[in-house]
C-alpha atoms as a PDB file:
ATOM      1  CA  UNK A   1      55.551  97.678 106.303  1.00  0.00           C
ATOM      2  CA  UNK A   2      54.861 100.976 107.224  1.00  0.00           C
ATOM      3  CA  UNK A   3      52.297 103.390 106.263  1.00  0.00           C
ATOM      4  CA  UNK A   4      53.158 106.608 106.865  1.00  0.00           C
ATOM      5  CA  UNK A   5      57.040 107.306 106.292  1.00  0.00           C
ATOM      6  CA  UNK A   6      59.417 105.604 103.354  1.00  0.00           C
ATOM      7  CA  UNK A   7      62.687 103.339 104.559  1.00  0.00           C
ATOM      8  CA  UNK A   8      65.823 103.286 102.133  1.00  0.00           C
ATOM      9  CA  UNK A   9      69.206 102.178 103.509  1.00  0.00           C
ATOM     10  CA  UNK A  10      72.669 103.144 101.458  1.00  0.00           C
ATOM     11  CA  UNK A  11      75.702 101.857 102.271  1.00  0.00           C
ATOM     12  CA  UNK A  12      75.709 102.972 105.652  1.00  0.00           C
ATOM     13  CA  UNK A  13      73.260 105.639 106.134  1.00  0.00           C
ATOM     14  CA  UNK A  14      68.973 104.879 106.576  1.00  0.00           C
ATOM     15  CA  UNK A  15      66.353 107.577 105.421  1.00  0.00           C
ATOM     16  CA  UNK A  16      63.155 108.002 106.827  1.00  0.00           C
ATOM     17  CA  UNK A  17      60.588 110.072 104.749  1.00  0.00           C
ATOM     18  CA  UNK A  18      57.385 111.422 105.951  1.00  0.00           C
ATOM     19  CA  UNK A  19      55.209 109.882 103.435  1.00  0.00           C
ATOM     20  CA  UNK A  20      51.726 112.252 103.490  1.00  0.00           C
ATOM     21  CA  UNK A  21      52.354 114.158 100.534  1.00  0.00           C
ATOM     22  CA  UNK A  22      48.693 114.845 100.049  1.00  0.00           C
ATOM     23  CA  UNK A  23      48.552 116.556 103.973  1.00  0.00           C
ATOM     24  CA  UNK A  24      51.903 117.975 103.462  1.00  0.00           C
ATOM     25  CA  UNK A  25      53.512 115.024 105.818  1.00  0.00           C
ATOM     26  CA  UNK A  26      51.039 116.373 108.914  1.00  0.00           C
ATOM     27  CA  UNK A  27      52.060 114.428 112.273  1.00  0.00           C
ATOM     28  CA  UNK A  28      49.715 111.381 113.178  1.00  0.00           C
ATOM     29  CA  UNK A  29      50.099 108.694 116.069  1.00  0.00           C
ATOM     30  CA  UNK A  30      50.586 106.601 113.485  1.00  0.00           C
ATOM     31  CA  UNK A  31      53.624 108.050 112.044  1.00  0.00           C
ATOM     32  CA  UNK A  32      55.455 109.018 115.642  1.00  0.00           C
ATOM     33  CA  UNK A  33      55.425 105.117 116.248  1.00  0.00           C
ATOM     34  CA  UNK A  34      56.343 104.598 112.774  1.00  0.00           C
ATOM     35  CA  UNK A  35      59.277 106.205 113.466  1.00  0.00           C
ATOM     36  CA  UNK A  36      60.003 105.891 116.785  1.00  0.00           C
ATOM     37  CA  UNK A  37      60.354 102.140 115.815  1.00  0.00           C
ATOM     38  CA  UNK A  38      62.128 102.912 112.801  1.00  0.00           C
ATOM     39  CA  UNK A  39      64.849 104.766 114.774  1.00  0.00           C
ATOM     40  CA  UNK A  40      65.041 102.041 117.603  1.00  0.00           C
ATOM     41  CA  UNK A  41      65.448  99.487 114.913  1.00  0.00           C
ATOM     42  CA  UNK A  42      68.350 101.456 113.130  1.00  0.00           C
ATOM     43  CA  UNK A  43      70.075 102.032 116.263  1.00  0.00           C
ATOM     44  CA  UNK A  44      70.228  98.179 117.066  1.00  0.00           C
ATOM     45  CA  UNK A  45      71.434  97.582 112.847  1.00  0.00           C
ATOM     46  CA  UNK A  46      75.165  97.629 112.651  1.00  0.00           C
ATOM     47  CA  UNK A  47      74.931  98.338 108.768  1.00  0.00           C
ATOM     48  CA  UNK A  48      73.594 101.900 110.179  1.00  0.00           C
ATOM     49  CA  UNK A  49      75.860 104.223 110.938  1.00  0.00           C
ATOM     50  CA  UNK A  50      73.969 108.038 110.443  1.00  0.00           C
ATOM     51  CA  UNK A  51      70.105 108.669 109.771  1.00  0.00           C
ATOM     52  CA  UNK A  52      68.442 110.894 107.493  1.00  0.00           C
ATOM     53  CA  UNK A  53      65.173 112.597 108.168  1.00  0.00           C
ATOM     54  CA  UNK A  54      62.931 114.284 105.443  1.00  0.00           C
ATOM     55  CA  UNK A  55      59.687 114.830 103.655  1.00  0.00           C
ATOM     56  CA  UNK A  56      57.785 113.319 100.518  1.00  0.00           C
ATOM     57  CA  UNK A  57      56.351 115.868  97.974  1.00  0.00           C
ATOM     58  CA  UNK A  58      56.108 119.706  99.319  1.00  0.00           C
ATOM     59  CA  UNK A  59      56.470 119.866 102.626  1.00  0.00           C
ATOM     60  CA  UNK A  60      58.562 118.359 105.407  1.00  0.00           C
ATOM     61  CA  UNK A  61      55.851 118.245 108.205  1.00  0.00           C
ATOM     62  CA  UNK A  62      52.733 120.734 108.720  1.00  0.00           C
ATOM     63  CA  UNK A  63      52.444 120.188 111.911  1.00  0.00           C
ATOM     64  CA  UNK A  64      49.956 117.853 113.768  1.00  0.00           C
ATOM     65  CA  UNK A  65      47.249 116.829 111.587  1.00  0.00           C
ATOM     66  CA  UNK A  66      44.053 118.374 113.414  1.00  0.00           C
ATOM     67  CA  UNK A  67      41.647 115.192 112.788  1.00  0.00           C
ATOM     68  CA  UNK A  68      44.097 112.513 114.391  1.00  0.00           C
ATOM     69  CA  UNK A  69      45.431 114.677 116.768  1.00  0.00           C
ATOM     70  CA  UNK A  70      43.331 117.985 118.664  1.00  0.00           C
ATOM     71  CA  UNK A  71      39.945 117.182 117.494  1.00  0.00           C
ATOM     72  CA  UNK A  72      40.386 113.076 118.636  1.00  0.00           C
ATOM     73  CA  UNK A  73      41.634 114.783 122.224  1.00  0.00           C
ATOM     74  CA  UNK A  74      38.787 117.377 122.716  1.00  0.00           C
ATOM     75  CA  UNK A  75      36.567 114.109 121.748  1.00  0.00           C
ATOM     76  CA  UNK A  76      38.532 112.161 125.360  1.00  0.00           C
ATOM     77  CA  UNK A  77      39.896 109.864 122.215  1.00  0.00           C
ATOM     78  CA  UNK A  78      43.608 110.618 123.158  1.00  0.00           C
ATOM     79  CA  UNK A  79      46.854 108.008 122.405  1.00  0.00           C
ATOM     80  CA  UNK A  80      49.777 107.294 124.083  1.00  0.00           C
ATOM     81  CA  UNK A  81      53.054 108.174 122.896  1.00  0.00           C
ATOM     82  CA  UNK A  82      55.173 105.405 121.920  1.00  0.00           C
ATOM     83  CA  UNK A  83      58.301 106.656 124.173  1.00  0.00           C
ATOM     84  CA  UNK A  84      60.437 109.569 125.113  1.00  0.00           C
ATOM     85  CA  UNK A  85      61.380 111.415 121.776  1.00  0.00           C
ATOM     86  CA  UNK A  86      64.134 113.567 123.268  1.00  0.00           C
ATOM     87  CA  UNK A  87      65.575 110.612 124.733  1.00  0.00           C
ATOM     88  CA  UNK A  88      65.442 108.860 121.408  1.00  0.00           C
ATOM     89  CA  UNK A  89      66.721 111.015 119.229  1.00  0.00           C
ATOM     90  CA  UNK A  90      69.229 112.431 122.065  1.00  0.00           C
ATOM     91  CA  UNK A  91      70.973 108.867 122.799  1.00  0.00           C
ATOM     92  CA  UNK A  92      70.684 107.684 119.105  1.00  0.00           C
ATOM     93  CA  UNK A  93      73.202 107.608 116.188  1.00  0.00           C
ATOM     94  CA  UNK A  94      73.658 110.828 114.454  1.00  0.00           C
ATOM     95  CA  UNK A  95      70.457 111.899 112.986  1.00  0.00           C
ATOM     96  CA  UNK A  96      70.326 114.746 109.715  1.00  0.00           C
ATOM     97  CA  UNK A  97      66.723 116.605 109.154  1.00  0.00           C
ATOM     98  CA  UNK A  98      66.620 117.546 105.589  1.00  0.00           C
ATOM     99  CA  UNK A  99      63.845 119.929 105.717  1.00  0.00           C
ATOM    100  CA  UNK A 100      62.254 120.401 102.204  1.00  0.00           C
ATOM    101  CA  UNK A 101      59.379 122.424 102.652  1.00  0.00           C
ATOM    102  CA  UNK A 102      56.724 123.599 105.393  1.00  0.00           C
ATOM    103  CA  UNK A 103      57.916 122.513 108.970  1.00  0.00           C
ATOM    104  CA  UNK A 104      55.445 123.960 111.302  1.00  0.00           C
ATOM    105  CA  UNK A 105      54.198 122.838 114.919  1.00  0.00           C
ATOM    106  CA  UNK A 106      55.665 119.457 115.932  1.00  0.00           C
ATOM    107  CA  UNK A 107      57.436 119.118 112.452  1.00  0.00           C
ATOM    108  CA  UNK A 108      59.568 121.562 114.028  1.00  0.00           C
ATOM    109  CA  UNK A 109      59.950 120.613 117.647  1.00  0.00           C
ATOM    110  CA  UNK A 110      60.788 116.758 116.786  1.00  0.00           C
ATOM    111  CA  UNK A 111      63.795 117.697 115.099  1.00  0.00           C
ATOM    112  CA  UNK A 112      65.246 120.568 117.306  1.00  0.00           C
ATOM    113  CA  UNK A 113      67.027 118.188 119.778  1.00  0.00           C
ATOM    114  CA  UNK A 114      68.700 116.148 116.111  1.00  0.00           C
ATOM    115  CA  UNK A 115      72.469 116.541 115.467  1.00  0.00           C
ATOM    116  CA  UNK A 116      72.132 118.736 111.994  1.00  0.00           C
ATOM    117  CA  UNK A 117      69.346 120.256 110.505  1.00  0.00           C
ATOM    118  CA  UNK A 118      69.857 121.065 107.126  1.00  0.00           C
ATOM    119  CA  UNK A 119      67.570 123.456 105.084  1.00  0.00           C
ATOM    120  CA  UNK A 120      66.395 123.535 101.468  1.00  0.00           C
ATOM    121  CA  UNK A 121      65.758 127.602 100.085  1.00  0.00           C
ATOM    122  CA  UNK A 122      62.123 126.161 100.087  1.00  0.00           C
ATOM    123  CA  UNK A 123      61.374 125.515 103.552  1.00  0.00           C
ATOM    124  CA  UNK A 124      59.536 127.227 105.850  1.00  0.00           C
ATOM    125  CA  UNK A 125      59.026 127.418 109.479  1.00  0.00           C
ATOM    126  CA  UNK A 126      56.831 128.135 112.306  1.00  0.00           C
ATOM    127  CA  UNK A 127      56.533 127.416 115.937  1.00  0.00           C
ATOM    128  CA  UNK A 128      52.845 127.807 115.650  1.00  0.00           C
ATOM    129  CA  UNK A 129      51.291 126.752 118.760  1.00  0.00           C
ATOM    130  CA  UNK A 130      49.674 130.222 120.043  1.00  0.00           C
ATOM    131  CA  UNK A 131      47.700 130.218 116.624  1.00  0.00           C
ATOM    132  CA  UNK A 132      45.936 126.621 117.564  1.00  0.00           C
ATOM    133  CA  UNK A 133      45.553 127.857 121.425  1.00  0.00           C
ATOM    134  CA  UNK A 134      48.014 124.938 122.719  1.00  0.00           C
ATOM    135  CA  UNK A 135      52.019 125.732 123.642  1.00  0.00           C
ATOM    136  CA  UNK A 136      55.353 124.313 122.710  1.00  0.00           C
ATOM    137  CA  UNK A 137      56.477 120.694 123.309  1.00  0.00           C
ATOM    138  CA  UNK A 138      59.136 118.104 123.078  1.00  0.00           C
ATOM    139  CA  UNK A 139      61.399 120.417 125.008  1.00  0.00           C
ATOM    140  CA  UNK A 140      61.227 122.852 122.387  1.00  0.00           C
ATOM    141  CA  UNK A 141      60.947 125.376 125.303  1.00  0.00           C
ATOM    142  CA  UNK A 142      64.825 124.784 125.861  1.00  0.00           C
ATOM    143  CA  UNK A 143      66.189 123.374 122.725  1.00  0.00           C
ATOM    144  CA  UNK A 144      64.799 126.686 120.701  1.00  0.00           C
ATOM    145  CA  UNK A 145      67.178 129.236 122.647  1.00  0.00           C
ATOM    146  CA  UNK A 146      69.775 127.196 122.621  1.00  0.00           C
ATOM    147  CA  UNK A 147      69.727 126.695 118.468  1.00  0.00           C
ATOM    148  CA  UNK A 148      68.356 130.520 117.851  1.00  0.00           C
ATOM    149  CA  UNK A 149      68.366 132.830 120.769  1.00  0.00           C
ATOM    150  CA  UNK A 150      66.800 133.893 123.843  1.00  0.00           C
ATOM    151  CA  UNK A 151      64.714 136.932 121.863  1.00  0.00           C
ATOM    152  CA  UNK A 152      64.634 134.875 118.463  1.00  0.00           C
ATOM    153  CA  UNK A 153      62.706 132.008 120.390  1.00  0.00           C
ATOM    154  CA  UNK A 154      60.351 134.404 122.535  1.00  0.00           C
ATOM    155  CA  UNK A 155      59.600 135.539 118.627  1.00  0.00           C
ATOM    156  CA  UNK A 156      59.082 132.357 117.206  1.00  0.00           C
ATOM    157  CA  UNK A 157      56.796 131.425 119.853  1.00  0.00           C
ATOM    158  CA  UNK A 158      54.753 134.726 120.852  1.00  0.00           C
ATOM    159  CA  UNK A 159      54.400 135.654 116.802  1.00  0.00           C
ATOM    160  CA  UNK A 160      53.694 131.898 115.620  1.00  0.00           C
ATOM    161  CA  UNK A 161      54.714 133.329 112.011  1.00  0.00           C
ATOM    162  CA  UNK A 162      56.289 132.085 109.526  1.00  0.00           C
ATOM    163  CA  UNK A 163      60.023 131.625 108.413  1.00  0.00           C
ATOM    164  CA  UNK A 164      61.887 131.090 105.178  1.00  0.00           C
ATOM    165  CA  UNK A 165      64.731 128.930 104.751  1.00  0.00           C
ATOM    166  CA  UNK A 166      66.638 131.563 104.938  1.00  0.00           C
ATOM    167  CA  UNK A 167      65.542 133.427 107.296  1.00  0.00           C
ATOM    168  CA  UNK A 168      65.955 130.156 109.681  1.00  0.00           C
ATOM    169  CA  UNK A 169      69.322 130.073 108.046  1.00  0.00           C
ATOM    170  CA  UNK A 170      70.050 133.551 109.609  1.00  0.00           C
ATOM    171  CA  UNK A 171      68.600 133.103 112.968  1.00  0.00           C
ATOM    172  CA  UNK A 172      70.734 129.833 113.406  1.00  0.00           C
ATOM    173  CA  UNK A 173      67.747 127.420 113.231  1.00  0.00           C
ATOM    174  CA  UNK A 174      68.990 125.532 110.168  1.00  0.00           C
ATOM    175  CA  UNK A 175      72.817 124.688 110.127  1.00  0.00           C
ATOM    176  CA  UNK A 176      73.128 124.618 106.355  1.00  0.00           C
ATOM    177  CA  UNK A 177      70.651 126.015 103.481  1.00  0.00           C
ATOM    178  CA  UNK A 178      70.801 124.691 100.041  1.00  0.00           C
ATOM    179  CA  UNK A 179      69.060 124.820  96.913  1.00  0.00           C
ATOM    180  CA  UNK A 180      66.429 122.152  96.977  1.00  0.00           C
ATOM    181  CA  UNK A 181      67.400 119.776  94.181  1.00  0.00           C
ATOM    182  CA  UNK A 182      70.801 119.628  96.573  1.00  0.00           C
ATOM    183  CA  UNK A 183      69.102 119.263  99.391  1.00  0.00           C
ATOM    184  CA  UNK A 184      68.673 114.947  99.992  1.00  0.00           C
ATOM    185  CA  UNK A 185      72.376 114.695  98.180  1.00  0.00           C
ATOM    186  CA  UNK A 186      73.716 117.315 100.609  1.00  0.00           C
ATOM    187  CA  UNK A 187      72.365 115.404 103.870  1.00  0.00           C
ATOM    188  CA  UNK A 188      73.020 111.998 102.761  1.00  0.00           C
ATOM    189  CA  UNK A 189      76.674 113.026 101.606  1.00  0.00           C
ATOM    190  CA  UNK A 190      77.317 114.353 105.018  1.00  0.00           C
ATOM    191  CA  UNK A 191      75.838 111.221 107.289  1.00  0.00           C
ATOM    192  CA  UNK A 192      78.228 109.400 105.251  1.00  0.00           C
ATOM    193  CA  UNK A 193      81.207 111.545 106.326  1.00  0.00           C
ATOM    194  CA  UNK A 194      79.357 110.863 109.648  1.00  0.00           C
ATOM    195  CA  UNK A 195      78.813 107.426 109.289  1.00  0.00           C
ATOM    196  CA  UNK A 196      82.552 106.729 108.611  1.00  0.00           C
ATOM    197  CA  UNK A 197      83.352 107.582 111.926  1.00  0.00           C
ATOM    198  CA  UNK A 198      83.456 104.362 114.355  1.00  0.00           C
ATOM    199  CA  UNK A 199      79.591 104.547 115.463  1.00  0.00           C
ATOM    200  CA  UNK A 200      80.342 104.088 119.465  1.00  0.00           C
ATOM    201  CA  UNK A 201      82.471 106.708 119.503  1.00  0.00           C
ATOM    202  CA  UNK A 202      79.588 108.862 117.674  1.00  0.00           C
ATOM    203  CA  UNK A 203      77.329 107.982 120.392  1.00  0.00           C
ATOM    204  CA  UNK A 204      79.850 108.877 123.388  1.00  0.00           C
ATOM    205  CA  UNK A 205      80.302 112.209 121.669  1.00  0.00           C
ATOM    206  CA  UNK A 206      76.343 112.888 121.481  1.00  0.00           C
ATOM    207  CA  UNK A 207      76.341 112.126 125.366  1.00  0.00           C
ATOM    208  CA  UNK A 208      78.721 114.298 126.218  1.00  0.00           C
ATOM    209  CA  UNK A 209      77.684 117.046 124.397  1.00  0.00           C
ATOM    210  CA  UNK A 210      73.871 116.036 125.419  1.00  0.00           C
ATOM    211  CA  UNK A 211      74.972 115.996 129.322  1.00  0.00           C
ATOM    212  CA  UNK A 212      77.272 118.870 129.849  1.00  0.00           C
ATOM    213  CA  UNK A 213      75.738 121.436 127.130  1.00  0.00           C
ATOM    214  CA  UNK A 214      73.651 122.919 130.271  1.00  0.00           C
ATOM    215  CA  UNK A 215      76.088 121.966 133.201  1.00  0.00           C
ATOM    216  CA  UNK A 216      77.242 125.079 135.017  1.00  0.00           C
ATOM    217  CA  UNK A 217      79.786 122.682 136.906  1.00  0.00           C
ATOM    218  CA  UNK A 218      82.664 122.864 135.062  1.00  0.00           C
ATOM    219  CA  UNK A 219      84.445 120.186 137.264  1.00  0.00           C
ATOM    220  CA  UNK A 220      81.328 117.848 136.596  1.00  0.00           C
ATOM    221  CA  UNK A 221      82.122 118.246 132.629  1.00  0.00           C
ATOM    222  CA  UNK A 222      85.772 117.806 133.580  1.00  0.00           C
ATOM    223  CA  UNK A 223      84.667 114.407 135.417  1.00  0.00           C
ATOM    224  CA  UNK A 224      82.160 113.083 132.697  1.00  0.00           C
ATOM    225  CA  UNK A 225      84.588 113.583 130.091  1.00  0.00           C
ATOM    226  CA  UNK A 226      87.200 111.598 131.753  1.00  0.00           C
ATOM    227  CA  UNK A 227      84.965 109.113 132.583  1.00  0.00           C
ATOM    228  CA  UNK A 228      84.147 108.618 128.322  1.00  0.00           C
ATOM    229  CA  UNK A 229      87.608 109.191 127.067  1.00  0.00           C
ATOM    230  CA  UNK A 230      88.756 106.251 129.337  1.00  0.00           C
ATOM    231  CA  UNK A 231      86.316 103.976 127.607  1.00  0.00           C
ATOM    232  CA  UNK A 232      87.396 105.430 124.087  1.00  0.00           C
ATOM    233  CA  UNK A 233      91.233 104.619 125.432  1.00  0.00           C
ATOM    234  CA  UNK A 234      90.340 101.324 125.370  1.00  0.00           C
ATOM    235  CA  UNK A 235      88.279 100.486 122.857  1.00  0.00           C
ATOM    236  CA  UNK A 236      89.781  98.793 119.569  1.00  0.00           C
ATOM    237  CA  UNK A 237      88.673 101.683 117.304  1.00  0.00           C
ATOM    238  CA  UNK A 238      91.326 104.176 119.020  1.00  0.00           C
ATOM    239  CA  UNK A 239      94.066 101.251 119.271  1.00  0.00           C
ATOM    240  CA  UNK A 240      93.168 100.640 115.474  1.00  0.00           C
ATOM    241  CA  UNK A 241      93.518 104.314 114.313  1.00  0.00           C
ATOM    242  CA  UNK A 242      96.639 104.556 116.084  1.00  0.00           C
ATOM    243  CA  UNK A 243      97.830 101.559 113.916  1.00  0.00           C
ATOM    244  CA  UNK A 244      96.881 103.243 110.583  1.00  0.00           C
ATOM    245  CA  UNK A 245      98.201 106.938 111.641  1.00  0.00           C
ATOM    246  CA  UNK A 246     101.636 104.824 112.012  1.00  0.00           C
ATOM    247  CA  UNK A 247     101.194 102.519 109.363  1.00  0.00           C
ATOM    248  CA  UNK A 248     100.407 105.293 106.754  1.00  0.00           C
ATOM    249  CA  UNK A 249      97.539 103.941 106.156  1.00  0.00           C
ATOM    250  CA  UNK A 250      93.347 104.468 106.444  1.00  0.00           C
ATOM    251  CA  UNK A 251      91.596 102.996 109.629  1.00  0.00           C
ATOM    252  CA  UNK A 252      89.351 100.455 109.354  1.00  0.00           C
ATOM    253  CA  UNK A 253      86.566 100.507 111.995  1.00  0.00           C
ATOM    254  CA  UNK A 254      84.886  96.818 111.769  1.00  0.00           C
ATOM    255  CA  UNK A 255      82.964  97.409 114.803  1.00  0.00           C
ATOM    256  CA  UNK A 256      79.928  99.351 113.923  1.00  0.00           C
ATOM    257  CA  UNK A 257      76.755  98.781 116.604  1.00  0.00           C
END
């Protein structure tokens, strides 16, 4: 069992909560394996179809906890990552951060590359890094503009300050704000919406947009597109929701891994 994040599956969608209460969720190595494997493991269960990512008690995550992370470094006491996060979250099914509270540091960066982040009116967040003398991570250096801004993410960063729900709201960080009693309903409702959709299909779309968000080559996009929409020709899901569009009738979408 784990010891640092909660596990509840519903129907069709798994939520992982940061379970630190008492150091508002702060990162540990424990907890990035934790869920790293957690992740891996939903990805491989075809009863998963969407994931949900958020806090226990106050906060979401406030940042790297200083003990099990800087001061264990400066000491030459330093662990390995478990694997490549962005590649993780970037090739996984759809994954929802339902940010409660303070989301500072790496509680931040680890969900910047996700599919949705939704935000409750009492979060808060701050790319904080200057303030502890270290600098961004998990590609947060490129997937910061993209969600807020070229000036917006030179703010962020330079300022390390910190920003309401709403103000993220505003800026584009958070895709949805909500009050925070809606906040879990809101995320789970939509990775059920999600979820619904035949899960391959969810993961070719998450490539594609992954791959040719950056391409400049517009014949390369052209190319890779073709390339997935030929495989989503031939695949039973399309021939099936051609059937039910005919037939009058809802799809059913049996094949879920």
């Amino acid at each position: 069992m784990p010891n640092t994040i909660l596990v509840d599956t519903k129907e069709s969608v798994l939520t992982i909560t940061l379970n630190r209460p008492q150091r508002l969720n702060a990162w540990t190595h424990e907890m990035s394996t934790e869920m790293y494997d957690t992740i891996s493991e939903a990805n491989s269960d075809p009863d998963v179809g969407a994931i949900v990512i958020t806090g226990e008690g106050r906060g979401f995550c406030a940042g790297a906890d200083i003990k099990d992370n800087f001061a264990a470094r400066l000491e030459g006491k330093e662990q390995s990552s478990r694997g490549n996060w962005i590649e993780l979250v970037r090739s996984s099914k759809p994954l929802i951060a339902a940010v409660n509270g303070p989301c500072i540091g790496v509680g931040a960066t680890m969900i910047l590359a996700m599919d949705i982040i939704i935000a409750s009116q009492n979060a808060k967040f701050a790319m904080a890094f200057v303030k502890m003398g270290v600098t961004p991570e998990l590609a947060s250096s490129h997937f910061l503009p993209k969600r807020v801004g070229w000036g917006k993410a030179h703010e962020m960063c330079l300022t390390g300050r910190m920003y309401s729900g709403k103000e993220a709201f505003d800026i584009g960080l958070a895709d949805q704000l909500v009050e925070p009693e809606e906040l879990l309903p809101k995320a789970q409702e939509l990775a059920s919406e999600i979820a619904a959709n035949p899960s391959p299909h969810l993961r070719w779309v998450k490539q594609l947009l992954t791959e040719n968000e950056s391409e400049h080559d517009i014949n390369e996009v052209f190319k890779r597109e073709g390339v997935v929409l030929g495989q989503a020709y031939e695949s039973a899901e399309h021939k099936e929701a051609v059937a039910a569009f005919i037939e009058k009738r809802a799809p059913v979408f049996r094949r879920k891994i």
